[in-house]
Protein backbone atom coordinates (compact mmCIF):
# COMPACT_ATOMS: atom_id res chain seq x y z
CA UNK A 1 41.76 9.28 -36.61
CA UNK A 2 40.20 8.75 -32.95
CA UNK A 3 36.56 8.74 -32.83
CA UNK A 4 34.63 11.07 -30.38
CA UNK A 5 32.50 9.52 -28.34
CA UNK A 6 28.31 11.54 -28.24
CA UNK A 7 27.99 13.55 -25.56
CA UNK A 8 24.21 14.33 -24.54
CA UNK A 9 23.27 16.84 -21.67
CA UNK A 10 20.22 16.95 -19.54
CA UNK A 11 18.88 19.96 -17.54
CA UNK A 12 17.29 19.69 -14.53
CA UNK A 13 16.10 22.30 -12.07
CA UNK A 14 18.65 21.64 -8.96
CA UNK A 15 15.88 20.26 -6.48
CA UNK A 16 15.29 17.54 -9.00
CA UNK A 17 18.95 16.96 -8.90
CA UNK A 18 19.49 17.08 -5.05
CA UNK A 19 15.94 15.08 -5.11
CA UNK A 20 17.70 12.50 -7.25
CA UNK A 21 21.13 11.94 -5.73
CA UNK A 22 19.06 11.78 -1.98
CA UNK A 23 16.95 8.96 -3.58
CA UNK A 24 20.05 6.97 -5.11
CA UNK A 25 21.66 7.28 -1.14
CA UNK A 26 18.67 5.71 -0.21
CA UNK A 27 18.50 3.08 -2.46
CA UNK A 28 22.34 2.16 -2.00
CA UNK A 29 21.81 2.00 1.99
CA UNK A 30 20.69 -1.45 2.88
CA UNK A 31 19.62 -0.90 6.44
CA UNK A 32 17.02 1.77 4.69
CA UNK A 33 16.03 -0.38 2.29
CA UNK A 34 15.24 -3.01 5.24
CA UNK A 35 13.37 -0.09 7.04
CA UNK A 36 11.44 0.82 3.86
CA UNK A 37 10.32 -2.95 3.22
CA UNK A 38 9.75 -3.55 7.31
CA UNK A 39 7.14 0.03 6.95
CA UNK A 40 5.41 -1.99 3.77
CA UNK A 41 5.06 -4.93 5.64
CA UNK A 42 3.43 -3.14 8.19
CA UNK A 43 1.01 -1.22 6.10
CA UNK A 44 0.14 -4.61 4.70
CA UNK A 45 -0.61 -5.85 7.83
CA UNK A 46 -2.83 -3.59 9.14
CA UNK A 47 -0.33 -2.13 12.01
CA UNK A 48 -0.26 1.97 11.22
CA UNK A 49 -3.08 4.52 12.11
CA UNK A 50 -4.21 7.24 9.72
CA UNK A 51 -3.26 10.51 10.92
CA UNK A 52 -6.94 11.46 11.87
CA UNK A 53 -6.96 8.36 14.12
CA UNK A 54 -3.25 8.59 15.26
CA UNK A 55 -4.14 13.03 15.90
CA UNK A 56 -7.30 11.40 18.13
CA UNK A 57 -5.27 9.15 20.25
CA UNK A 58 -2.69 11.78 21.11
CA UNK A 59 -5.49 14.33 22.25
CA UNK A 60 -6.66 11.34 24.61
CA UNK A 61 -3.26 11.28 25.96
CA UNK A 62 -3.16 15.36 26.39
């Protein structure tokens, strides 16, 4: 007699889903896993603006 395997089912609203499957392309993409870690590195190093200082510069530039 052949055993059945468990099955299990999960429910998820479908924005989690799409959410999900988005996030695993990501992760699978090395160039935007490089762009990821280059953006940390440059948070880490001080080279970003907040967007109150970064919303200040552009008026200047207006």
């Amino acid at each position: 007699m052949a055993k059945t395997a468990d099955v299990e089912m999960v429910s998820i609203p479908r924005h989690f889903y799409e959410s999900l499957l988005e996030t695993l392309e990501v992760l699978s993409d090395k160039s935007e896993i490089e762009s990821i870690m280059r953006g940390i590195q440059d948070i880490r190093k001080k080279r970003t603006y907040s967007e109150e200082d970064f919303l200040e510069m552009y008026e200047d530039l207006v």
